[in-house]
C-alpha atoms as a PDB file:
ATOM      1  CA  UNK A   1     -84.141  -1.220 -19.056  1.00  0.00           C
ATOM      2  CA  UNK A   2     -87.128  -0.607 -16.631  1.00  0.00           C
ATOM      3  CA  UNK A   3     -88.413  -3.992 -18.011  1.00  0.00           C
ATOM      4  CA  UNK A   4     -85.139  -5.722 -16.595  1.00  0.00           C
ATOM      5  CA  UNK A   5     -85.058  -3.986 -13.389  1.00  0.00           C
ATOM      6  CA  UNK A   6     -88.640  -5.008 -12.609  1.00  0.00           C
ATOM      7  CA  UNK A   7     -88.262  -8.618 -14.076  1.00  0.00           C
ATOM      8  CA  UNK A   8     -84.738  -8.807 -11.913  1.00  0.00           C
ATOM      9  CA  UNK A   9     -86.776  -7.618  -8.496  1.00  0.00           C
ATOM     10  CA  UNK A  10     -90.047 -10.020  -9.616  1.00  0.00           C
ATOM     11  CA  UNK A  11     -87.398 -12.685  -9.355  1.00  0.00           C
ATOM     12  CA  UNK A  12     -85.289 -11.451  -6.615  1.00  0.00           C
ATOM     13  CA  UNK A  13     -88.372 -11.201  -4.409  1.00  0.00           C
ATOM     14  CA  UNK A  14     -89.658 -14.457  -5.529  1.00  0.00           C
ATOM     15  CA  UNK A  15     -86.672 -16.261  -4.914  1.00  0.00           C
ATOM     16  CA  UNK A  16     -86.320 -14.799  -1.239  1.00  0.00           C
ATOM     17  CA  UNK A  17     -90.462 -15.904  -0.435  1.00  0.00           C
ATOM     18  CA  UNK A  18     -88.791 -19.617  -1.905  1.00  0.00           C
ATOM     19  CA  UNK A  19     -86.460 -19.462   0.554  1.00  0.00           C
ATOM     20  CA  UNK A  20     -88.384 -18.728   2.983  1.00  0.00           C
ATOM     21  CA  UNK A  21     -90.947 -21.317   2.358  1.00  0.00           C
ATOM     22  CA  UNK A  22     -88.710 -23.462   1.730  1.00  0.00           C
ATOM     23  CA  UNK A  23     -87.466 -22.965   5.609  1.00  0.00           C
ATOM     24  CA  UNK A  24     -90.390 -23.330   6.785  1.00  0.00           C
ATOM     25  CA  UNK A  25     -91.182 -26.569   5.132  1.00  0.00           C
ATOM     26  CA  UNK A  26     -87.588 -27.805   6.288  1.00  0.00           C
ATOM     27  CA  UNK A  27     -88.765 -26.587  10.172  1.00  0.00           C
ATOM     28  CA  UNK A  28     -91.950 -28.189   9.674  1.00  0.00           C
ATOM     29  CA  UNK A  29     -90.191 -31.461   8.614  1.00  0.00           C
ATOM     30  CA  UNK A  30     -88.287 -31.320  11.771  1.00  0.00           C
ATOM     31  CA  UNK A  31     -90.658 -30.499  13.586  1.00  0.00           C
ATOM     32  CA  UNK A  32     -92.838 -33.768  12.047  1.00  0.00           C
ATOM     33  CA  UNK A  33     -89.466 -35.766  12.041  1.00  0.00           C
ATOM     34  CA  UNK A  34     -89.252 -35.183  16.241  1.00  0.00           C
ATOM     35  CA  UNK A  35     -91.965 -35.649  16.803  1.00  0.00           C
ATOM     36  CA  UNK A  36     -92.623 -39.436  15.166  1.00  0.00           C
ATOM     37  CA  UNK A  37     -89.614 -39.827  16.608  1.00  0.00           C
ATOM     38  CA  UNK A  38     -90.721 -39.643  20.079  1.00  0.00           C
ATOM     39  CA  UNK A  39     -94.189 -41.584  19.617  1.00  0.00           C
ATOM     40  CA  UNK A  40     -91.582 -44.264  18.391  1.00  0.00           C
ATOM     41  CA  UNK A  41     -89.735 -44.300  21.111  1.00  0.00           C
ATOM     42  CA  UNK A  42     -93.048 -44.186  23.141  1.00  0.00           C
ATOM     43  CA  UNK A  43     -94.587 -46.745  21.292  1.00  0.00           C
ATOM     44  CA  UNK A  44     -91.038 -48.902  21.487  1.00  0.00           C
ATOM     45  CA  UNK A  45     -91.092 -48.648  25.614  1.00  0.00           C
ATOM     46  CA  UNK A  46     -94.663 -49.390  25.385  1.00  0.00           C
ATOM     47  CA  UNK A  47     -94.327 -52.560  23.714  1.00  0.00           C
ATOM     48  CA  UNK A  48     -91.213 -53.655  25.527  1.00  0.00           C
ATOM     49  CA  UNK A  49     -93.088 -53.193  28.416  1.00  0.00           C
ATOM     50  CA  UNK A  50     -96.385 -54.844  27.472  1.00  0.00           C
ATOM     51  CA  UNK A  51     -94.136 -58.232  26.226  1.00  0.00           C
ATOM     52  CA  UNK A  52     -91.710 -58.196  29.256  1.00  0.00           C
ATOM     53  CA  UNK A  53     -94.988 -58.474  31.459  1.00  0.00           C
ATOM     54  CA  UNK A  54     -96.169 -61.069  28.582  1.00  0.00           C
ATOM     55  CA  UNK A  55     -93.273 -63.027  29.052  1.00  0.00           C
ATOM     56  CA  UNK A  56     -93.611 -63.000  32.876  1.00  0.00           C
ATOM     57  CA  UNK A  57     -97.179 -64.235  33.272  1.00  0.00           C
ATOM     58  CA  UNK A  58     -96.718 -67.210  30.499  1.00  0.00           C
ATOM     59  CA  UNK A  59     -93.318 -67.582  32.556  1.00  0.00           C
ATOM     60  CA  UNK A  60     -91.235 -68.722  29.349  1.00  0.00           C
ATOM     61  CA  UNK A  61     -87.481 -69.548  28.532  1.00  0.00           C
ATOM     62  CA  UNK A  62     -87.619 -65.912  26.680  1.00  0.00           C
ATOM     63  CA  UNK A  63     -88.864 -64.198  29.941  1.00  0.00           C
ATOM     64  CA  UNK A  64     -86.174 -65.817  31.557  1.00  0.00           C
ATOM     65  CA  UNK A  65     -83.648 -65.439  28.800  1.00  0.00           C
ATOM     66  CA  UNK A  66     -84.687 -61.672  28.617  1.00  0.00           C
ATOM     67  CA  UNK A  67     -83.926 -60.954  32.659  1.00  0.00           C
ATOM     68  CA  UNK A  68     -80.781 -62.744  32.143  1.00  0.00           C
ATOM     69  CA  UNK A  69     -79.823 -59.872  29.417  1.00  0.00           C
ATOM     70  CA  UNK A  70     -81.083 -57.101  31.929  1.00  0.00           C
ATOM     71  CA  UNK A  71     -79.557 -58.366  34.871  1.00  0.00           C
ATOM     72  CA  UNK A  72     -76.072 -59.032  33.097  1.00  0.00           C
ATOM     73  CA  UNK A  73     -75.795 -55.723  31.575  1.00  0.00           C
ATOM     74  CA  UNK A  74     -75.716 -57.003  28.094  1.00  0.00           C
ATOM     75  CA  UNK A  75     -79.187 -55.027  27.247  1.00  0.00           C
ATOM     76  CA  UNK A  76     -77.746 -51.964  28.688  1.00  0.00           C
ATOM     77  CA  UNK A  77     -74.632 -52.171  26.458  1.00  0.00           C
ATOM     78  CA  UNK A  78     -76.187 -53.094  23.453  1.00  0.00           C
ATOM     79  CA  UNK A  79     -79.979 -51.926  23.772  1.00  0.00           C
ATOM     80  CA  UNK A  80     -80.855 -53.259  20.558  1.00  0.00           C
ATOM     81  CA  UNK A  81     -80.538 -56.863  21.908  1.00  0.00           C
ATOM     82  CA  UNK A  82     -83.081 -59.291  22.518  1.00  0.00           C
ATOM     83  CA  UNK A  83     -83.757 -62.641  23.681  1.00  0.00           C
ATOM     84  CA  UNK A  84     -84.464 -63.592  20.046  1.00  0.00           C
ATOM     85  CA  UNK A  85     -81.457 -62.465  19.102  1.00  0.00           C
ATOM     86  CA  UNK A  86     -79.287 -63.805  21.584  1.00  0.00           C
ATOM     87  CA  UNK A  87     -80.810 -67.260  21.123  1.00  0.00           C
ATOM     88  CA  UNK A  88     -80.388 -66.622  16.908  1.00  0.00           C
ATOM     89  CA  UNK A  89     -76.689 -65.609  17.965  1.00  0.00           C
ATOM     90  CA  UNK A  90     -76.191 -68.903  19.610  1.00  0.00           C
ATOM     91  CA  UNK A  91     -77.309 -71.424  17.361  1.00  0.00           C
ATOM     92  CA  UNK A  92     -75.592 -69.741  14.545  1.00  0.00           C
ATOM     93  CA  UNK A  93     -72.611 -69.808  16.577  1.00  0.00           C
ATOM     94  CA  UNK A  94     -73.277 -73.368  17.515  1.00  0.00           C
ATOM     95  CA  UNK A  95     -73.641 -74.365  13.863  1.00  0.00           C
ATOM     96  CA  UNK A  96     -70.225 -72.664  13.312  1.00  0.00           C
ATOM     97  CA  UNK A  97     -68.699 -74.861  16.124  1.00  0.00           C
ATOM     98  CA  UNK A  98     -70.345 -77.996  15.198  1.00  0.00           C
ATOM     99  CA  UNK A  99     -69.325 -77.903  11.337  1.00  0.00           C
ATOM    100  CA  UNK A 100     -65.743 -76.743  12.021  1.00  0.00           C
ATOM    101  CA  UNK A 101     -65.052 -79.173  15.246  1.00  0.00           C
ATOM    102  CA  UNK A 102     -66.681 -81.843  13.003  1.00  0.00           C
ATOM    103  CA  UNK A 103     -64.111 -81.326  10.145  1.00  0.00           C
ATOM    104  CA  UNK A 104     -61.043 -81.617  12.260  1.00  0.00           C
ATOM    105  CA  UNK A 105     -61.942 -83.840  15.088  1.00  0.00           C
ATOM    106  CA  UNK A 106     -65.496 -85.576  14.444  1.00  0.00           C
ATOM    107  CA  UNK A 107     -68.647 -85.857  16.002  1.00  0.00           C
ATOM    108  CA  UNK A 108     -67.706 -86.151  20.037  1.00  0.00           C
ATOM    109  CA  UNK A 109     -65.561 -83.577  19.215  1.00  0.00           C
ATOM    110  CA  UNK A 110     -68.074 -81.501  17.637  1.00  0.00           C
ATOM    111  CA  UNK A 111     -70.948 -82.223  20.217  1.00  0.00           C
ATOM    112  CA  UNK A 112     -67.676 -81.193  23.166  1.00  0.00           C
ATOM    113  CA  UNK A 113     -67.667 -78.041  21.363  1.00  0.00           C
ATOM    114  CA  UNK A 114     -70.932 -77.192  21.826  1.00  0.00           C
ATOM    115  CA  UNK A 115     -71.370 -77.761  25.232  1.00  0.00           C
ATOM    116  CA  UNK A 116     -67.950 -75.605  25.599  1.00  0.00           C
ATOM    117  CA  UNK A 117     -69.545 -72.956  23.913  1.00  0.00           C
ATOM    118  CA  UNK A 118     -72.859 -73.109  25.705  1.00  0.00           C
ATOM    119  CA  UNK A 119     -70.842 -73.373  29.018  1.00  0.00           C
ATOM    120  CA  UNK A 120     -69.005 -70.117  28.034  1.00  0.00           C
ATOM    121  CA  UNK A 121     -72.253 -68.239  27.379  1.00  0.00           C
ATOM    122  CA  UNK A 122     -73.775 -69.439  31.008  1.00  0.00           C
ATOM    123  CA  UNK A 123     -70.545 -68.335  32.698  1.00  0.00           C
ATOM    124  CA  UNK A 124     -70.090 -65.252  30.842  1.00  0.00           C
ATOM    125  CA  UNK A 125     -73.667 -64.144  32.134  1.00  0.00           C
ATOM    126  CA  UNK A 126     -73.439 -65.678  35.360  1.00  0.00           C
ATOM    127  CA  UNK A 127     -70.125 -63.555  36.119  1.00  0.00           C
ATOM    128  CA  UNK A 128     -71.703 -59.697  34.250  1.00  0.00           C
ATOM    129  CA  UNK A 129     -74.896 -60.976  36.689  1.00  0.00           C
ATOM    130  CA  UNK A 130     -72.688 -61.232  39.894  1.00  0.00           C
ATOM    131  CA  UNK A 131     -70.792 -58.379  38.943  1.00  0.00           C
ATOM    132  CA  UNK A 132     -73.691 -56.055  38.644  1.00  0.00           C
ATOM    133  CA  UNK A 133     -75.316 -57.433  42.261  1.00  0.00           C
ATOM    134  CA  UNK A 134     -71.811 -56.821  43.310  1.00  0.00           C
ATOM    135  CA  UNK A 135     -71.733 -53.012  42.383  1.00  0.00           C
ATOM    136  CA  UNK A 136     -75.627 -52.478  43.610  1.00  0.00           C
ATOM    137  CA  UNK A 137     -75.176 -53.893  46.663  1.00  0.00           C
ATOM    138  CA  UNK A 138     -71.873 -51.257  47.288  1.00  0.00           C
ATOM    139  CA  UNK A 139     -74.080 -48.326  46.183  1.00  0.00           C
ATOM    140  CA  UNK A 140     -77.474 -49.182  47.537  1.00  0.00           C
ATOM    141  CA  UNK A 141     -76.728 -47.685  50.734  1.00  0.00           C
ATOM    142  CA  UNK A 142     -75.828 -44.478  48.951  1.00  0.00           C
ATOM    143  CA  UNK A 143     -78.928 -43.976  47.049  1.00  0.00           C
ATOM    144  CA  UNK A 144     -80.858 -45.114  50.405  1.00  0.00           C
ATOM    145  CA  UNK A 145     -78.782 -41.907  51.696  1.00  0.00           C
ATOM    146  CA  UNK A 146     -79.510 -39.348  48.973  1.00  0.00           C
ATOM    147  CA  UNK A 147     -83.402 -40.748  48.992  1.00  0.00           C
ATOM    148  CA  UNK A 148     -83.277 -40.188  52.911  1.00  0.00           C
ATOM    149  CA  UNK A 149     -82.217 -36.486  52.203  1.00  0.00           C
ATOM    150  CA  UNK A 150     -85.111 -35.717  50.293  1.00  0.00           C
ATOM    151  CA  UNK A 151     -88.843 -35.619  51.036  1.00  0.00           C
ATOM    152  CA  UNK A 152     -90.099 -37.964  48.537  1.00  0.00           C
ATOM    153  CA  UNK A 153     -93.816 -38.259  48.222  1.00  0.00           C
ATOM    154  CA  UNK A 154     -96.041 -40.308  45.333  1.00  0.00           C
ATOM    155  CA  UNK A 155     -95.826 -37.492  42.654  1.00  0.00           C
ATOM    156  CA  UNK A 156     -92.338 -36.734  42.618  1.00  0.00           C
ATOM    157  CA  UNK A 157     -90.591 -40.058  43.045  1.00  0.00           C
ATOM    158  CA  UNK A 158     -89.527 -40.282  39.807  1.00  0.00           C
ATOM    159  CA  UNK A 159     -88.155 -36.800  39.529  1.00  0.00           C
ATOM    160  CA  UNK A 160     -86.179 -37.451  42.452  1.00  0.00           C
ATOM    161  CA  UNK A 161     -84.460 -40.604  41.098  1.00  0.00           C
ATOM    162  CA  UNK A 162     -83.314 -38.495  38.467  1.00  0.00           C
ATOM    163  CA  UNK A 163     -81.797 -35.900  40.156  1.00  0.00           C
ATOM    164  CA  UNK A 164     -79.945 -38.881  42.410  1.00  0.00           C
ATOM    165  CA  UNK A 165     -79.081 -40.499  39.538  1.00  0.00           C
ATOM    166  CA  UNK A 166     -75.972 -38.460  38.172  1.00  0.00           C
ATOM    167  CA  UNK A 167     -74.123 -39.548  41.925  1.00  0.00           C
ATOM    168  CA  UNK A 168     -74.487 -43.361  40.921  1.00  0.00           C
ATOM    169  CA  UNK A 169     -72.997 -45.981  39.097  1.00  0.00           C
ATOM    170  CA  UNK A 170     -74.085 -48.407  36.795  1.00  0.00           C
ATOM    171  CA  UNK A 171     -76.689 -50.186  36.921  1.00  0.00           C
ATOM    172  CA  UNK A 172     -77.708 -48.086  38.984  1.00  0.00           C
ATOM    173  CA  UNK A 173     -77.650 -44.897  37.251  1.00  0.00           C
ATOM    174  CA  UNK A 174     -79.462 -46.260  33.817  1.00  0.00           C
ATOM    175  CA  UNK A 175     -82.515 -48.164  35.906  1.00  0.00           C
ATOM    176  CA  UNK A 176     -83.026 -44.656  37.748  1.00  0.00           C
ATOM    177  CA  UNK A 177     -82.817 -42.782  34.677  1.00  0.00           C
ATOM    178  CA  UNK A 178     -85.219 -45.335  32.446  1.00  0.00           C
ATOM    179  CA  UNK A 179     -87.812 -44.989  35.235  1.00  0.00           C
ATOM    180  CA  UNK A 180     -87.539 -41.605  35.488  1.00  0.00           C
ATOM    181  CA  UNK A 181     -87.929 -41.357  31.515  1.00  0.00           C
ATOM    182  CA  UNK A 182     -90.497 -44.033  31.052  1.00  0.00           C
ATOM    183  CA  UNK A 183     -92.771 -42.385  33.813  1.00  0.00           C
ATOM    184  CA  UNK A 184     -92.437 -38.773  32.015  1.00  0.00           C
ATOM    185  CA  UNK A 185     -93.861 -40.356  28.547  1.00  0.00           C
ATOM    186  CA  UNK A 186     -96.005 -42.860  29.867  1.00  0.00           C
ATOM    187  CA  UNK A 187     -97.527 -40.985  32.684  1.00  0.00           C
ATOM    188  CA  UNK A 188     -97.414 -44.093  34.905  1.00  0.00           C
ATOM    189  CA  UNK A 189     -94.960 -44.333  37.609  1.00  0.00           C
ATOM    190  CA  UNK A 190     -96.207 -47.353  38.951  1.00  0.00           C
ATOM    191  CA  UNK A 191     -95.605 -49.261  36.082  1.00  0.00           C
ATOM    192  CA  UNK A 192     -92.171 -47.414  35.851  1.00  0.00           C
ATOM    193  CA  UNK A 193     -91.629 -48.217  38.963  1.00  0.00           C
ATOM    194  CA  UNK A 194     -92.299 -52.132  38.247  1.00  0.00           C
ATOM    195  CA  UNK A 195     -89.847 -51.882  35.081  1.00  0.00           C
ATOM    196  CA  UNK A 196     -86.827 -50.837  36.737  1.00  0.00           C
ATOM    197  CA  UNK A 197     -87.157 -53.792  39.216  1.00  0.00           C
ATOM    198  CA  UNK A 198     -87.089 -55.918  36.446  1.00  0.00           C
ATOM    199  CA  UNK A 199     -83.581 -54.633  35.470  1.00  0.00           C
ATOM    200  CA  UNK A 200     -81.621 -54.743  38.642  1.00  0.00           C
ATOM    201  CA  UNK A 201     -81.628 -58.521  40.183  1.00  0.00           C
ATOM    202  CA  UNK A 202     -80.169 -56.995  43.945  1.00  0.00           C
ATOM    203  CA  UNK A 203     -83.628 -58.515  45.942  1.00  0.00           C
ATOM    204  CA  UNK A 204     -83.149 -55.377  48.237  1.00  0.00           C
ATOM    205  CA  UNK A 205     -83.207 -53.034  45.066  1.00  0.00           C
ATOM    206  CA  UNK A 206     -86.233 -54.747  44.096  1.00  0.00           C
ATOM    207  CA  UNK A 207     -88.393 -54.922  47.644  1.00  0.00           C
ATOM    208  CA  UNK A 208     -87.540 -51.136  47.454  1.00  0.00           C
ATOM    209  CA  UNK A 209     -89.240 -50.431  44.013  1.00  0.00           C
ATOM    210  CA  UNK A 210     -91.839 -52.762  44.725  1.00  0.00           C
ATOM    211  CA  UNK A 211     -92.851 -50.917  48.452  1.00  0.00           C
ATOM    212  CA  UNK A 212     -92.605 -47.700  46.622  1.00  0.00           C
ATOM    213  CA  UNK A 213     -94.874 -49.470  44.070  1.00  0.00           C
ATOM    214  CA  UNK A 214     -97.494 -50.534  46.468  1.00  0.00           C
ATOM    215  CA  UNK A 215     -97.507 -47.136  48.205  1.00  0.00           C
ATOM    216  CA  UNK A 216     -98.063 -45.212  45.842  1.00  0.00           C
ATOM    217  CA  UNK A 217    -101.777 -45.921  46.212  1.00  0.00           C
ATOM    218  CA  UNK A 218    -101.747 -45.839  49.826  1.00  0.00           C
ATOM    219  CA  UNK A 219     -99.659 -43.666  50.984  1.00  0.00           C
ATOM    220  CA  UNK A 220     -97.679 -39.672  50.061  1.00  0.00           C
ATOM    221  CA  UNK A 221     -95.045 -39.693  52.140  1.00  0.00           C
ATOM    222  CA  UNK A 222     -91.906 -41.946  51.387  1.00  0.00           C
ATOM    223  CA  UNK A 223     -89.500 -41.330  54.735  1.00  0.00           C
ATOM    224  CA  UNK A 224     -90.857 -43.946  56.708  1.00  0.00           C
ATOM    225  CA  UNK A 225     -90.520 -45.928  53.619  1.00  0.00           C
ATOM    226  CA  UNK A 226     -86.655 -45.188  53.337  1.00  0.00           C
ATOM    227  CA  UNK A 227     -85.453 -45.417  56.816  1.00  0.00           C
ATOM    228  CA  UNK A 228     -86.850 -48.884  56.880  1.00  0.00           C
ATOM    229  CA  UNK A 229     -85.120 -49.955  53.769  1.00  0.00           C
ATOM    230  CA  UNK A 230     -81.987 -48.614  55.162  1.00  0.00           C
ATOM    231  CA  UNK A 231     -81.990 -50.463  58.235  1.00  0.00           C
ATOM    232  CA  UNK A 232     -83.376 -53.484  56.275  1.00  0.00           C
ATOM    233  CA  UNK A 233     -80.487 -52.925  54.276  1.00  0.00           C
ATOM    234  CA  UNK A 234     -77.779 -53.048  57.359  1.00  0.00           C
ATOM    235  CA  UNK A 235     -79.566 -56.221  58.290  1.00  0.00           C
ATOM    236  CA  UNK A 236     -78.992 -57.995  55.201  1.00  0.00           C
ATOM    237  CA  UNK A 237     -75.234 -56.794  54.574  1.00  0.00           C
ATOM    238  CA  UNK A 238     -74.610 -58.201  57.887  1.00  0.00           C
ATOM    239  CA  UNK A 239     -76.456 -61.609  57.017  1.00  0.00           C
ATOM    240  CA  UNK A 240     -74.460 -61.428  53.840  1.00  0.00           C
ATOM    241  CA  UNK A 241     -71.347 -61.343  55.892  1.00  0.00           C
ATOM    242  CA  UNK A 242     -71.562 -63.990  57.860  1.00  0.00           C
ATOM    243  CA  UNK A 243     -72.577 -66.048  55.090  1.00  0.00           C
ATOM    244  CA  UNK A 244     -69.683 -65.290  53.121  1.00  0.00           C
ATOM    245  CA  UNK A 245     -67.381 -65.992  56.290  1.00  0.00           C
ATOM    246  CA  UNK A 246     -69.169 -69.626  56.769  1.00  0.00           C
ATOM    247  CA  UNK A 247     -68.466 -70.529  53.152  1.00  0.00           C
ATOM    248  CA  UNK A 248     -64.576 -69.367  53.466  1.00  0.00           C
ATOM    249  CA  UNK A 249     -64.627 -71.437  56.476  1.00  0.00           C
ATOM    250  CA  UNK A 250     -66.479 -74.134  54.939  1.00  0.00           C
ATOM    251  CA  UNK A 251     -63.535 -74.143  52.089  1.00  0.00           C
ATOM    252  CA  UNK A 252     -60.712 -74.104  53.875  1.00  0.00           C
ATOM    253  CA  UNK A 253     -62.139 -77.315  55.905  1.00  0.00           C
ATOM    254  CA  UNK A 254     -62.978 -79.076  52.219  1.00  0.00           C
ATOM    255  CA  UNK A 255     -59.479 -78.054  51.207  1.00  0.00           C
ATOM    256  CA  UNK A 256     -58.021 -79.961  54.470  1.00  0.00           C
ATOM    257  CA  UNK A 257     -60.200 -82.867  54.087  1.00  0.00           C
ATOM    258  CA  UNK A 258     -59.486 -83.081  50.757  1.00  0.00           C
ATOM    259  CA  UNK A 259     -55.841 -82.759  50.734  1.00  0.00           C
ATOM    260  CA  UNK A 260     -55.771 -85.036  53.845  1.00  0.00           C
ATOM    261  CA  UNK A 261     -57.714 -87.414  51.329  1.00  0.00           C
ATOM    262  CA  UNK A 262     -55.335 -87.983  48.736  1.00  0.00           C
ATOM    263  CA  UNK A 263     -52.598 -88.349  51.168  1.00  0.00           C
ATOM    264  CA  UNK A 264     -54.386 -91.321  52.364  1.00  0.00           C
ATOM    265  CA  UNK A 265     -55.176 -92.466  49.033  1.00  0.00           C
ATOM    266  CA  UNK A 266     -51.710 -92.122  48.402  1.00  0.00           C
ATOM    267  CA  UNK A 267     -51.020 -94.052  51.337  1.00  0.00           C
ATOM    268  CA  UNK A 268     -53.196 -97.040  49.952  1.00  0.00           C
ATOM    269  CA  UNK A 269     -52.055 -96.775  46.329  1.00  0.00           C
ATOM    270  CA  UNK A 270     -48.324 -97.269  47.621  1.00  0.00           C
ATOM    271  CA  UNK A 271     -49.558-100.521  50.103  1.00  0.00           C
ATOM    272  CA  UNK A 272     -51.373-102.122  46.280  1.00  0.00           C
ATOM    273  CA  UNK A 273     -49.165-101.239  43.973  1.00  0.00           C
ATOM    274  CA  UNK A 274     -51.988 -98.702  42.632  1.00  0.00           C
ATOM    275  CA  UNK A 275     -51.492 -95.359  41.229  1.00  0.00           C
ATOM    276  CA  UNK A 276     -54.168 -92.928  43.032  1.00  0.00           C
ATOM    277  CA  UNK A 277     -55.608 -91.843  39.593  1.00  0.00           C
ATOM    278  CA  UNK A 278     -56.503 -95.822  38.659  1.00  0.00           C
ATOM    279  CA  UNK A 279     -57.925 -95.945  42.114  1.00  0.00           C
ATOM    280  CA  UNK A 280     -60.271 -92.987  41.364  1.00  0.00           C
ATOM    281  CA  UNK A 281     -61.258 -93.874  38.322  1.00  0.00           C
ATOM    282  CA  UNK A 282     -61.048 -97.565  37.901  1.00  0.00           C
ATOM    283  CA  UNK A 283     -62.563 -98.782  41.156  1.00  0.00           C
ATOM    284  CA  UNK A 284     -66.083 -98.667  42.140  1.00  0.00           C
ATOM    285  CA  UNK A 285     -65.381 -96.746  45.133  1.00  0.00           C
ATOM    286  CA  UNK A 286     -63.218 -94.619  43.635  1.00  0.00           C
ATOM    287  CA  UNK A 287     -66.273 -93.584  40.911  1.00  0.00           C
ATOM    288  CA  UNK A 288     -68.513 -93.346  43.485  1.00  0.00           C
ATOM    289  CA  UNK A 289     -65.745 -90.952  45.858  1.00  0.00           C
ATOM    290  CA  UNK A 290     -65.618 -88.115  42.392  1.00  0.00           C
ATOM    291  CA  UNK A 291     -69.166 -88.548  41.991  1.00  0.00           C
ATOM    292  CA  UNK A 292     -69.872 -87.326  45.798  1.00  0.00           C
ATOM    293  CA  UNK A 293     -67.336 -84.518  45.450  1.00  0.00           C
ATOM    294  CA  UNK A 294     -68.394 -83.359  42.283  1.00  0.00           C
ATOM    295  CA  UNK A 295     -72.330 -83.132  43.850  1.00  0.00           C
ATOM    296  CA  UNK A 296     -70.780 -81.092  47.251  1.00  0.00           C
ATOM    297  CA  UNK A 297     -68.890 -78.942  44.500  1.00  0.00           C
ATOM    298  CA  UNK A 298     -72.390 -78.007  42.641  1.00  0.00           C
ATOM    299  CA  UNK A 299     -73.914 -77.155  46.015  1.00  0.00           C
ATOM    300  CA  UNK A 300     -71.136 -75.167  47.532  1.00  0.00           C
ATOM    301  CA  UNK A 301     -70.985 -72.894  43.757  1.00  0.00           C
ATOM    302  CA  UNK A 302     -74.706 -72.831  44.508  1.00  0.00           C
ATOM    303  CA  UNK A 303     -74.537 -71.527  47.650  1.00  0.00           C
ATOM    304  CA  UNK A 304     -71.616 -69.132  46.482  1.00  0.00           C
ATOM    305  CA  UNK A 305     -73.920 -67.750  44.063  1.00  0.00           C
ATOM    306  CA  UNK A 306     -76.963 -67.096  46.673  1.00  0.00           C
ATOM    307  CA  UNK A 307     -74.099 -65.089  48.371  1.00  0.00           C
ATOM    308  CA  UNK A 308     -72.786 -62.958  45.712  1.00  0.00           C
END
């Protein structure tokens, strides 16, 4: 009976130093597990940052391509995307188009389907681009405010744009956050610094990062810094303004001309026993009339776009 006792503590007291070793090998794998984790995620910023700057020196259609993504908000909602993948995305998808607009209404209707779909892409990130300036340039002046309310100097900056960050918006909110991130595991603000102006295209957004950049080195104190911005800032939302209120103007004076042009097209078509869509398209002049409009079209979208 003693024999059982002691054989049933040996193994009670053995199973309970398992268990316990067995915890601590679990909290040590944890422990290991976290830890690789975060030198992956180190490493990962690291080398996104050491190819985005890649990209920007050999100035290539993936640097561009890969701004694009940032500055459309695509890379924010899916962070696992890439310019590689994006372009992979679209030739598969062209390949889809081609083959099944081939099958039903040949090649012209196939190579039109392509160029539909490639259209839809541009537009797609030409509208998420515009719609991010959009929403910078209505909170910029807030986080010019909340900056102003602090006293910022070189070794804090980043600290600072966290604490701001919660009272923004996107794309706001996730380019103060990254930086503030990125500087805590890289230990470089400046080059923080330079990465979040690579994900906001507002060119106000990025002369601030890139003063704060330069004074870093030169100088502690950030106030001066801000106020400027802020009345840089007024300056340029007024600029912006007018703009805008030259291009309305500017349309509504195409739209009369233009509407003032078909009636006297009209006019003519009635005199010649012409229909005004023969006389556009069948007549020299007429080719040579779209073909001007269409070129002032492309430069008034460009200029709406500088505007935006």
């Amino acid at each position: 009976m003693k024999g059982v006792l002691f054989f049933s503590l040996l193994l009670g007291f053995w199973l309970l130093f398992s268990e316990i070793r067995l915890l601590e090998q679990m909290r040590e794998l944890m422990r290991r597990t976290r830890w690789d984790m975060d030198a992956a995620a180190r490493q990962r910023a690291l080398e996104d940052r050491r190819r985005l700057l890649y990209l920007q020196q050999e100035h290539t259609l993936l640097y561009g391509l890969e701004r694009a993504l940032n500055y459309s908000g695509l890379k924010l909602r899916f962070p696992g995307l890439t310019a590689e993948l994006w372009i992979a995305g679209s030739l598969a998808a062209c390949a889809f188009v081609f083959v099944s607009a081939a099958l039903v209404s040949g090649l012209w209707g196939a190579v039109v389907g392509n160029a539909v779909l490639l259209a839809g892409e541009w537009a797609l990130l030409r509208y998420l681009r515009a719609a991010n300036v959009r929403a910078v340039n209505e909170h910029l002046m807030k986080l010019l405010d909340f900056l102003g309310n602090y006293s910022i100097t070189a070794g804090d900056v980043a600290g600072v744009f966290h604490q701001v960050s919660r009272y923004m918006e996107e794309p706001l909110k996730s380019a103060l956050d990254s930086c503030y991130y990125e500087a805590q595991t890289t230990g470089d603000t400046a080059v923080a610094l330079l990465s979040m102006a690579e994900k906001i295209e507002h060119p106000k957004f990025k002369e601030l990062v890139r003063n704060m950049e330069v004074s870093l080195r030169y100088c502690a104190d950030f106030t001066a810094l801000v106020a400027g911005s802020r009345r840089s800032l007024r300056e340029y939302m007024r600029v912006s303004q007018e703009r805008k209120g030259m291009l309305r103007e500017a349309l509504v004076n195409m739209s009369l001309l233009l509407g003032l042009s078909m009636v006297v097209l009209l006019a003519v078509g009635a005199m010649v026993q012409t229909s005004a869509a023969e006389l556009l398209t069948g007549t020299l002049p007429g080719r040579i009339g779209l073909g001007a409009l269409a070129v002032i079209a492309v430069l008034y979208i460009g200029q709406v776009q500088k505007t935006v």
